[in-house]
PDB file of N, CA and C in Angstrom:
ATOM      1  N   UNK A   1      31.738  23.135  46.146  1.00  0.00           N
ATOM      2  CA  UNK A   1      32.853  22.798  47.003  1.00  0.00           C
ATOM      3  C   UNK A   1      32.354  21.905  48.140  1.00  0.00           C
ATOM      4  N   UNK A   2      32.913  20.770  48.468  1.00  0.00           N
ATOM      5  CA  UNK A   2      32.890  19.688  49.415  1.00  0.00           C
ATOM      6  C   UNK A   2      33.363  20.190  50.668  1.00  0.00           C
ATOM      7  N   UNK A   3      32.316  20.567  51.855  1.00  0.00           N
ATOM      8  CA  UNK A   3      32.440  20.911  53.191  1.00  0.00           C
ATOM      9  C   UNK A   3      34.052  19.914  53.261  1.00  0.00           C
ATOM     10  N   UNK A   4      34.769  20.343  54.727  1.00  0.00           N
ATOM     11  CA  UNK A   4      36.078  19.355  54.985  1.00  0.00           C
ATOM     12  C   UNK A   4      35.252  19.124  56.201  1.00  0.00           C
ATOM     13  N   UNK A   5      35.694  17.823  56.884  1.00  0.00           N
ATOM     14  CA  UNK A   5      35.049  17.210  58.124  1.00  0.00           C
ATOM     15  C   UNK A   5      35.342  18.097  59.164  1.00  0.00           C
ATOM     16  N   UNK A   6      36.583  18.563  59.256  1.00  0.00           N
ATOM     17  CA  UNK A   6      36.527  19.755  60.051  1.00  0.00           C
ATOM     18  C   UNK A   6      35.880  20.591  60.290  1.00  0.00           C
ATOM     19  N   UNK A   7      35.245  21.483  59.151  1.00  0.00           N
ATOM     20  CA  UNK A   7      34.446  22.431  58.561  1.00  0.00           C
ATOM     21  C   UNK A   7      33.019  21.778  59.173  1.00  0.00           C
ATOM     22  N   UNK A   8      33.122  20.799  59.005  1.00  0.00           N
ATOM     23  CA  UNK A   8      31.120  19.736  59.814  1.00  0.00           C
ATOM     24  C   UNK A   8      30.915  20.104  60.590  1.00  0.00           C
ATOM     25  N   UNK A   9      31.914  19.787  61.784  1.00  0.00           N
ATOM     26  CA  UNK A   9      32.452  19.311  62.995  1.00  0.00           C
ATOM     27  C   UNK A   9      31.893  20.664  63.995  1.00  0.00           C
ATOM     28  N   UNK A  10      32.701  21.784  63.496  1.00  0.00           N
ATOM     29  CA  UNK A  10      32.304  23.141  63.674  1.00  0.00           C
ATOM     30  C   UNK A  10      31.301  23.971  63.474  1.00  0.00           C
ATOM     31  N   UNK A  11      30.416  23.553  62.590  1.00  0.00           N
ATOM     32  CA  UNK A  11      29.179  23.577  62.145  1.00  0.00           C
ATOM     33  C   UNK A  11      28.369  22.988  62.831  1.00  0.00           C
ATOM     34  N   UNK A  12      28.022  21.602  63.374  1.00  0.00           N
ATOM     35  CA  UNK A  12      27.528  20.670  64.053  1.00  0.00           C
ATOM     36  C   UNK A  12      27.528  21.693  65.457  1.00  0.00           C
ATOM     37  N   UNK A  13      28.475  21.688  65.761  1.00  0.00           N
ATOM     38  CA  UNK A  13      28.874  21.977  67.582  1.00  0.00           C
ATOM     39  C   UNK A  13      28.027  23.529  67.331  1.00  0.00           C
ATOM     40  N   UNK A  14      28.208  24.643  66.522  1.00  0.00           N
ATOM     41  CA  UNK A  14      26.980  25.649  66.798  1.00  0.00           C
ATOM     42  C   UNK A  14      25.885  25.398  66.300  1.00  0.00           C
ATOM     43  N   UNK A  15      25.151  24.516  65.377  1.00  0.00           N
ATOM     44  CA  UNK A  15      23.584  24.447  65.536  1.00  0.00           C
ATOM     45  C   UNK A  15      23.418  23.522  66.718  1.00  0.00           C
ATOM     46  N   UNK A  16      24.245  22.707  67.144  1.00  0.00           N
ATOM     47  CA  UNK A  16      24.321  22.136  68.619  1.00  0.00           C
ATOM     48  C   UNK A  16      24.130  23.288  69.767  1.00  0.00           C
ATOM     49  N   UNK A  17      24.669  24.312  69.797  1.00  0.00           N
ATOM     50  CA  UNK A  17      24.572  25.245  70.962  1.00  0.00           C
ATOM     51  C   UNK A  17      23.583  25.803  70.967  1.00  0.00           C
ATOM     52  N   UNK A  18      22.879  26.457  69.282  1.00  0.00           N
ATOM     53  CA  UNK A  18      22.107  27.681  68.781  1.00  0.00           C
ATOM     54  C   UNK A  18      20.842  26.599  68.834  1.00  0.00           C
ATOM     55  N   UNK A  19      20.114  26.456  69.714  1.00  0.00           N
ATOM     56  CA  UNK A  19      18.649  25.809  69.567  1.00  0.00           C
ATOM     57  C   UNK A  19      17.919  27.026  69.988  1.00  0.00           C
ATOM     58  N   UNK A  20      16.256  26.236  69.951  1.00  0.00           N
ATOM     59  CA  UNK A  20      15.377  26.804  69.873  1.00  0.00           C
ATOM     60  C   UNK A  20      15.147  27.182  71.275  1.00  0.00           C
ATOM     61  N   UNK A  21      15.236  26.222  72.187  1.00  0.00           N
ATOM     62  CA  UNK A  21      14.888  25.737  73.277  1.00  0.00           C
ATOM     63  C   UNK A  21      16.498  25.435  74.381  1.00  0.00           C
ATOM     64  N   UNK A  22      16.110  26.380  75.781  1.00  0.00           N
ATOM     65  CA  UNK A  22      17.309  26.251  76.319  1.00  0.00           C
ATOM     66  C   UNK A  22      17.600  24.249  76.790  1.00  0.00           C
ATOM     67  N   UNK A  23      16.714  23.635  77.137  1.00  0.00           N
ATOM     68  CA  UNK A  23      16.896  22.341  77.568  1.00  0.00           C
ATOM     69  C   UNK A  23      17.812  21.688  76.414  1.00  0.00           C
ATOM     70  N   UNK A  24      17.310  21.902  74.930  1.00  0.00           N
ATOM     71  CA  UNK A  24      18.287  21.140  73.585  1.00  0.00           C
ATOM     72  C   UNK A  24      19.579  21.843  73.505  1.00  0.00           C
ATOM     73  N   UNK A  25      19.738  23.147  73.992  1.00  0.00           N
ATOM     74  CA  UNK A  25      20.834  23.537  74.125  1.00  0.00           C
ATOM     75  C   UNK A  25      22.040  22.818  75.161  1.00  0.00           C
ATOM     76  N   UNK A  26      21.229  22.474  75.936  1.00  0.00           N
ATOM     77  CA  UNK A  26      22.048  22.115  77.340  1.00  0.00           C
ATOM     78  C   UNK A  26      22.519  20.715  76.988  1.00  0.00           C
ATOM     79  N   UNK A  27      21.218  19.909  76.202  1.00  0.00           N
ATOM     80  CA  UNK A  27      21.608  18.526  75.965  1.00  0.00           C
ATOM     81  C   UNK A  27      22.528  18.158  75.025  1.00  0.00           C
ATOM     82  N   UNK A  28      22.514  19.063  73.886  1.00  0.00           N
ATOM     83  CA  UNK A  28      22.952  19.303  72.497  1.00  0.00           C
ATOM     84  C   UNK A  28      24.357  19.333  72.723  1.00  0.00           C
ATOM     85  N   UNK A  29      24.914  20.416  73.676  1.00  0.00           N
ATOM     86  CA  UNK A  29      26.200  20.760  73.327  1.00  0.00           C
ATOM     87  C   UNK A  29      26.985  19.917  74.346  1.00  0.00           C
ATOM     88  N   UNK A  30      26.888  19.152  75.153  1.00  0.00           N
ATOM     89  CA  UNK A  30      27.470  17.851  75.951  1.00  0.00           C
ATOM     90  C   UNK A  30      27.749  17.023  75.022  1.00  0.00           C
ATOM     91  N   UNK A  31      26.465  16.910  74.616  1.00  0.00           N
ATOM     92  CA  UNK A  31      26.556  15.549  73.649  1.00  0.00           C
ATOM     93  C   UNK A  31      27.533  15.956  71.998  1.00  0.00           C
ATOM     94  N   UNK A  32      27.387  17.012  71.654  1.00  0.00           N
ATOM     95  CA  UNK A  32      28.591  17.258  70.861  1.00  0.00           C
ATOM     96  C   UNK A  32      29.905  17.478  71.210  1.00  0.00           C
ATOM     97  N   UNK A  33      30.461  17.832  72.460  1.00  0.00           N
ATOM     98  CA  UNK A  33      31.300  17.858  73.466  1.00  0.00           C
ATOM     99  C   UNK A  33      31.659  16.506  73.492  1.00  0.00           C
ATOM    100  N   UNK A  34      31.073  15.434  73.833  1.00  0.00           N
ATOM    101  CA  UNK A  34      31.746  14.389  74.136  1.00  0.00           C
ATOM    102  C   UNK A  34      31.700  13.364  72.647  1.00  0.00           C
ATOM    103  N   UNK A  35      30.977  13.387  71.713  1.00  0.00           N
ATOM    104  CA  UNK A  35      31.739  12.900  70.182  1.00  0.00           C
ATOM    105  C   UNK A  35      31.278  13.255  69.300  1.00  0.00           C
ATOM    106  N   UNK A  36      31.242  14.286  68.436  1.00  0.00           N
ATOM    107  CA  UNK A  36      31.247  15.187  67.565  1.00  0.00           C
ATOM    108  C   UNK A  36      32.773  14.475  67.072  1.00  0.00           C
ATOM    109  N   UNK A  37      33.864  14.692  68.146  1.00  0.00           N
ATOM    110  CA  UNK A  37      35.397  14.833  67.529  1.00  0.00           C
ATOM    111  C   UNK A  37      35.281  13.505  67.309  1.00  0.00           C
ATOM    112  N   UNK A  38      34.731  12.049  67.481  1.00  0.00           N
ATOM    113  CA  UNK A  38      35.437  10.965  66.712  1.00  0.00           C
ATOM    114  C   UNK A  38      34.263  10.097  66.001  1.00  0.00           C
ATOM    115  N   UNK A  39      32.984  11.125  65.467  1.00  0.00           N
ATOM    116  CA  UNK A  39      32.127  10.823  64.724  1.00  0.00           C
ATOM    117  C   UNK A  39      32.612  10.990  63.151  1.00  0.00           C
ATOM    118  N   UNK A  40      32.210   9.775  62.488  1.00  0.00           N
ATOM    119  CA  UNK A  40      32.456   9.260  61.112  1.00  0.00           C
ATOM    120  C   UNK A  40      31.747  10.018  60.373  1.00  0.00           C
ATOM    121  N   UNK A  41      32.063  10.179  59.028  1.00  0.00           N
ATOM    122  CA  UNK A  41      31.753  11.321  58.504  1.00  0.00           C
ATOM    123  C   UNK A  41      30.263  10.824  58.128  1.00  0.00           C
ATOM    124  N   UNK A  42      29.869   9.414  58.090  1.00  0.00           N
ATOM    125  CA  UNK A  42      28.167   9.335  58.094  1.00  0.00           C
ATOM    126  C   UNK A  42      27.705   9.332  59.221  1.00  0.00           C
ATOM    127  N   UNK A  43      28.200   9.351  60.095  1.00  0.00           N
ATOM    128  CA  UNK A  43      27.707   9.871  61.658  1.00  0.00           C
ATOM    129  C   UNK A  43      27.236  11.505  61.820  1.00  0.00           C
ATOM    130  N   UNK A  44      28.416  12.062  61.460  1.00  0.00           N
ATOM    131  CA  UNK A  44      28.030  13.186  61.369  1.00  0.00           C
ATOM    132  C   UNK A  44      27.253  13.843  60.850  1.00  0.00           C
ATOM    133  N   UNK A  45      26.594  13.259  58.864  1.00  0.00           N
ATOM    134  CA  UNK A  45      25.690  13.183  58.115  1.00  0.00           C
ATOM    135  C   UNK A  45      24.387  13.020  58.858  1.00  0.00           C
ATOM    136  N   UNK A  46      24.486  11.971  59.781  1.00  0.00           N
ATOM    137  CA  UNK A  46      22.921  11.350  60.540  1.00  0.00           C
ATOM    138  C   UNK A  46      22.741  12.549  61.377  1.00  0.00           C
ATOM    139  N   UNK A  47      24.092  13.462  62.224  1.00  0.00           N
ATOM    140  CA  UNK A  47      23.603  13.787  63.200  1.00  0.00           C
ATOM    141  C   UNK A  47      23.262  15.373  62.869  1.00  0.00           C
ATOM    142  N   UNK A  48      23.715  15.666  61.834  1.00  0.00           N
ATOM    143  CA  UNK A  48      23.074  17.100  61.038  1.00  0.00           C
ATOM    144  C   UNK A  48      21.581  16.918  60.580  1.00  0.00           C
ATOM    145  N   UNK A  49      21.174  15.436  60.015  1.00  0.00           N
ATOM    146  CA  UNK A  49      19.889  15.520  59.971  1.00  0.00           C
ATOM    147  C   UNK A  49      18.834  15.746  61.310  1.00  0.00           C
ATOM    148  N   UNK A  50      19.432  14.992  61.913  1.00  0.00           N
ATOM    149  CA  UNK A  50      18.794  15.075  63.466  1.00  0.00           C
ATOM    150  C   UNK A  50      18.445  16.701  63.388  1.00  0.00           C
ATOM    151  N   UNK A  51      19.791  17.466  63.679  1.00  0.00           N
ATOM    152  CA  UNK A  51      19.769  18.918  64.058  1.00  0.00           C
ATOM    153  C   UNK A  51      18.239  20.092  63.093  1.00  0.00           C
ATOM    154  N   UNK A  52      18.337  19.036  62.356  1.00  0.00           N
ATOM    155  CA  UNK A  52      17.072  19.804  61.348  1.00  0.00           C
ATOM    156  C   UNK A  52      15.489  19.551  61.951  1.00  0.00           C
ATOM    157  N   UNK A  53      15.718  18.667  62.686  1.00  0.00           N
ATOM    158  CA  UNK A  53      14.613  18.584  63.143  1.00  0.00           C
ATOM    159  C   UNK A  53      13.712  19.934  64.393  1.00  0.00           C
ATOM    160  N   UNK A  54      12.573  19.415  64.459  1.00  0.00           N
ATOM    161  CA  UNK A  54      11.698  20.849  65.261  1.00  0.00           C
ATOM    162  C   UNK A  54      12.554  20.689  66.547  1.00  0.00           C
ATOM    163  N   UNK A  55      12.892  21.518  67.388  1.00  0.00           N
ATOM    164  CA  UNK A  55      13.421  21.584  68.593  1.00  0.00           C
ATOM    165  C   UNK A  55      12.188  20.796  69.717  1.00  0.00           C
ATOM    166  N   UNK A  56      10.894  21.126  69.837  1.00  0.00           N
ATOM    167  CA  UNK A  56      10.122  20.742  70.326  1.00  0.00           C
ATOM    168  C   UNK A  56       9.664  18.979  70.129  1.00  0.00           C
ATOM    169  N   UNK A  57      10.331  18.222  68.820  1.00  0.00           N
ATOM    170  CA  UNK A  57      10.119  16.764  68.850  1.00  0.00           C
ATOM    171  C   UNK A  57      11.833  16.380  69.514  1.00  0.00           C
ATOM    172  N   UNK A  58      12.531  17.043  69.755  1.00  0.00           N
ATOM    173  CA  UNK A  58      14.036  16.369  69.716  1.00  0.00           C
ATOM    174  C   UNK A  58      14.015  16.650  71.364  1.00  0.00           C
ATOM    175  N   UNK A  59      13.188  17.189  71.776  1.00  0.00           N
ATOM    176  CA  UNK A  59      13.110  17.139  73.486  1.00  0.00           C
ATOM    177  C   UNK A  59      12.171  16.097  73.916  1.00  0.00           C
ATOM    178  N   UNK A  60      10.666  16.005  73.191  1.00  0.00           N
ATOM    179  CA  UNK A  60      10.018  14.875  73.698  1.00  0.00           C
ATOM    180  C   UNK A  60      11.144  13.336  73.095  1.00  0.00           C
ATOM    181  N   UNK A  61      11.639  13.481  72.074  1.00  0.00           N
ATOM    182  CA  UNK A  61      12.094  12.016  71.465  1.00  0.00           C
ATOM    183  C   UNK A  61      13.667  11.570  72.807  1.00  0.00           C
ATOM    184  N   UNK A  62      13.898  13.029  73.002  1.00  0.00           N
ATOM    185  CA  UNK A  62      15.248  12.712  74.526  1.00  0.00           C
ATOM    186  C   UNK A  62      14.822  12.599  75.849  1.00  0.00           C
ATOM    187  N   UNK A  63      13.534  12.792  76.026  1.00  0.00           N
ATOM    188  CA  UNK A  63      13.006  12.882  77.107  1.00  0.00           C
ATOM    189  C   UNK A  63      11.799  11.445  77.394  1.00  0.00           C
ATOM    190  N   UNK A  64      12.100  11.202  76.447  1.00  0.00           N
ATOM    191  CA  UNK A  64      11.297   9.855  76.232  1.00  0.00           C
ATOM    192  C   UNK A  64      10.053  10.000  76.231  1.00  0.00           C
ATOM    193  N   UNK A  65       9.219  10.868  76.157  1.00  0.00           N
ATOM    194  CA  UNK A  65       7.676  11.575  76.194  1.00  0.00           C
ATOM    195  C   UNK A  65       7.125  10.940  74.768  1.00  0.00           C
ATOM    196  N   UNK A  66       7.741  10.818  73.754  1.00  0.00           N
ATOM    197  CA  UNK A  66       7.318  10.295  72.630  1.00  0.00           C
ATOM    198  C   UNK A  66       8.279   9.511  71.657  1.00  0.00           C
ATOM    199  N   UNK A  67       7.972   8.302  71.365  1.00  0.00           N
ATOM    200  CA  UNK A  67       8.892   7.774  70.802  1.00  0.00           C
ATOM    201  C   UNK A  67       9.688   8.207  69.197  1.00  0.00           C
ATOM    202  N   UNK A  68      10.998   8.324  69.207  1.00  0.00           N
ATOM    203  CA  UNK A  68      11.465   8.870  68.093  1.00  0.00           C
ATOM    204  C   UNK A  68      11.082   8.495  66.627  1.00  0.00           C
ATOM    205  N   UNK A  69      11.297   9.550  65.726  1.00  0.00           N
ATOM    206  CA  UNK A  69      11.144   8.845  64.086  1.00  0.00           C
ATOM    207  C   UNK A  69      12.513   7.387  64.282  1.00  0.00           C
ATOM    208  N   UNK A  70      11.941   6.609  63.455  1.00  0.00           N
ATOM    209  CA  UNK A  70      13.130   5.681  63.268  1.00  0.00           C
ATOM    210  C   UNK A  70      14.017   5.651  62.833  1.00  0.00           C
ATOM    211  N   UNK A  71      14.225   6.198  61.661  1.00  0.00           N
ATOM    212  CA  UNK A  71      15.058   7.048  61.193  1.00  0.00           C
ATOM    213  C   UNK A  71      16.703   7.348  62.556  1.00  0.00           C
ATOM    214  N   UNK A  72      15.811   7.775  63.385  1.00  0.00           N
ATOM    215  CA  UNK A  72      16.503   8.557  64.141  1.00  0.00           C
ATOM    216  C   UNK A  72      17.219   7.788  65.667  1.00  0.00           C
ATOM    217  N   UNK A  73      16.296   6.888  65.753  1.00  0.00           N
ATOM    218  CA  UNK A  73      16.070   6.247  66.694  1.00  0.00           C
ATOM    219  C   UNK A  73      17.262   5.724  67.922  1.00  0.00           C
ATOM    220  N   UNK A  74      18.481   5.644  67.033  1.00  0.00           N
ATOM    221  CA  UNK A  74      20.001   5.042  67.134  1.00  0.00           C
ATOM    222  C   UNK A  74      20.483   6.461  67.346  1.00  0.00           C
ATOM    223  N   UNK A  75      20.365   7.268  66.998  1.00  0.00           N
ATOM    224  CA  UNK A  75      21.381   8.720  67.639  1.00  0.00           C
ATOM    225  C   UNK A  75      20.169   8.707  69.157  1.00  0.00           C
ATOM    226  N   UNK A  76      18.750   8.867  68.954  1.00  0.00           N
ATOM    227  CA  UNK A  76      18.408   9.749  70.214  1.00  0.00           C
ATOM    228  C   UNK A  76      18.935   8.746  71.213  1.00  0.00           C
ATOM    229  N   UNK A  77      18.354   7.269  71.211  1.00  0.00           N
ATOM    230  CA  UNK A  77      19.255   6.303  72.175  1.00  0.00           C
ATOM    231  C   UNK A  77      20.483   6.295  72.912  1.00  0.00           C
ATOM    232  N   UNK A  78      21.417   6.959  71.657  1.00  0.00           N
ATOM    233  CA  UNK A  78      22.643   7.233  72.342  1.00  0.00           C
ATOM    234  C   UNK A  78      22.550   8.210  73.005  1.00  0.00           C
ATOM    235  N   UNK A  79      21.930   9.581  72.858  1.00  0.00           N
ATOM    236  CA  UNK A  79      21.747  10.434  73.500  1.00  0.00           C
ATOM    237  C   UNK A  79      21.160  10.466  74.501  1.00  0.00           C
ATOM    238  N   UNK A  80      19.900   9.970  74.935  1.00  0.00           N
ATOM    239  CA  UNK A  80      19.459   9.693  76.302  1.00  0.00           C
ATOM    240  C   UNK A  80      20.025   8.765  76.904  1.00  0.00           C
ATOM    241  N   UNK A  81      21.358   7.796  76.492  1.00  0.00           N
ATOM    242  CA  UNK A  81      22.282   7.075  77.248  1.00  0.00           C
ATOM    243  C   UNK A  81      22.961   7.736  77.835  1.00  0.00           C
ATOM    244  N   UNK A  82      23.721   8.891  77.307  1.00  0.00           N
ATOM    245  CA  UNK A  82      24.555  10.148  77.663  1.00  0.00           C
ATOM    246  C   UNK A  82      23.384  10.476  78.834  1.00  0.00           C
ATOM    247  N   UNK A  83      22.650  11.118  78.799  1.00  0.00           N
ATOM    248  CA  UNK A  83      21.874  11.915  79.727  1.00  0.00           C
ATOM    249  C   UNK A  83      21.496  11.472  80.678  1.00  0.00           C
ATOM    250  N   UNK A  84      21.344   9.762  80.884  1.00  0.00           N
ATOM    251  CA  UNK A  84      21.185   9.170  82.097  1.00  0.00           C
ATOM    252  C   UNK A  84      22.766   8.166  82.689  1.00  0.00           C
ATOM    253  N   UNK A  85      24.086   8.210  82.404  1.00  0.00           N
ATOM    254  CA  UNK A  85      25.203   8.312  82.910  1.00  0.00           C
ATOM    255  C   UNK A  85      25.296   9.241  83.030  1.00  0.00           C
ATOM    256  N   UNK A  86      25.086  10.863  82.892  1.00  0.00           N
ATOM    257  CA  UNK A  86      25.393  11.675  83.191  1.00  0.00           C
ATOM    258  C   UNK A  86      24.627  12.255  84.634  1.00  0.00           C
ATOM    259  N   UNK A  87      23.313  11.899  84.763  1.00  0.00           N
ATOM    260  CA  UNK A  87      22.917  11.676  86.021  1.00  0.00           C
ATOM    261  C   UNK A  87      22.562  10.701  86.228  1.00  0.00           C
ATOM    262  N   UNK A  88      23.592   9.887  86.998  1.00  0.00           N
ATOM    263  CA  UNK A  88      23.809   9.109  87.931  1.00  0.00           C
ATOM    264  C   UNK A  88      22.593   7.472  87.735  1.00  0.00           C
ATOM    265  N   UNK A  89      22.322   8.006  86.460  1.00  0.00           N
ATOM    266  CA  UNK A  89      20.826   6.716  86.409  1.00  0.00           C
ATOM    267  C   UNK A  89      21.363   5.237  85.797  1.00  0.00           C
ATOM    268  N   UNK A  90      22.257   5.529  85.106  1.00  0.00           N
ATOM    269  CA  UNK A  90      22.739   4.047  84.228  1.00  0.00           C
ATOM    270  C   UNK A  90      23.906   3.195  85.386  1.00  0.00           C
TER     271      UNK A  90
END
């Protein structure tokens, strides 16, 4: 049976909350908060792979401490864009 995008969406937003690490939690669920709801269903594909990743590389790759897989490179970007409009840096 074929998940419904809905069914993603909701899925996404709790391995978004449920991290390893309280900092990916904090970053995670903003950033699914603000587009989770008008991410394309290969958006959403990219951003479940992301979520598979170690909690401990998805904080250095947002924190800019180490540069991301490439792969990946275009979600964390957006994400540390979020995190620096969100304080006051952009």
């Amino acid at each position: 049976m074929t998940e419904s995008i809905d069914h993603k969406r909701k899925r996404l937003k709790m391995r978004s909350m449920r991290r390893g690490i309280k900092e990916m939690d904090l970053i995670l669920i903003r950033y699914s908060d603000l587009y989770l709801a008008t991410m394309s269903e290969a958006a959403l594909d990219h951003y479940d792979a992301l979520l598979s990743e170690n909690d401990q590389d998805l904080y250095q790759w947002c924190s800019g401490q180490v540069a991301p897989k490439a792969e990946f490179a275009d979600v964390i970007d957006h994400i540390k864009q979020m995190i620096e409009t969100e304080n006051g840096v952009a």
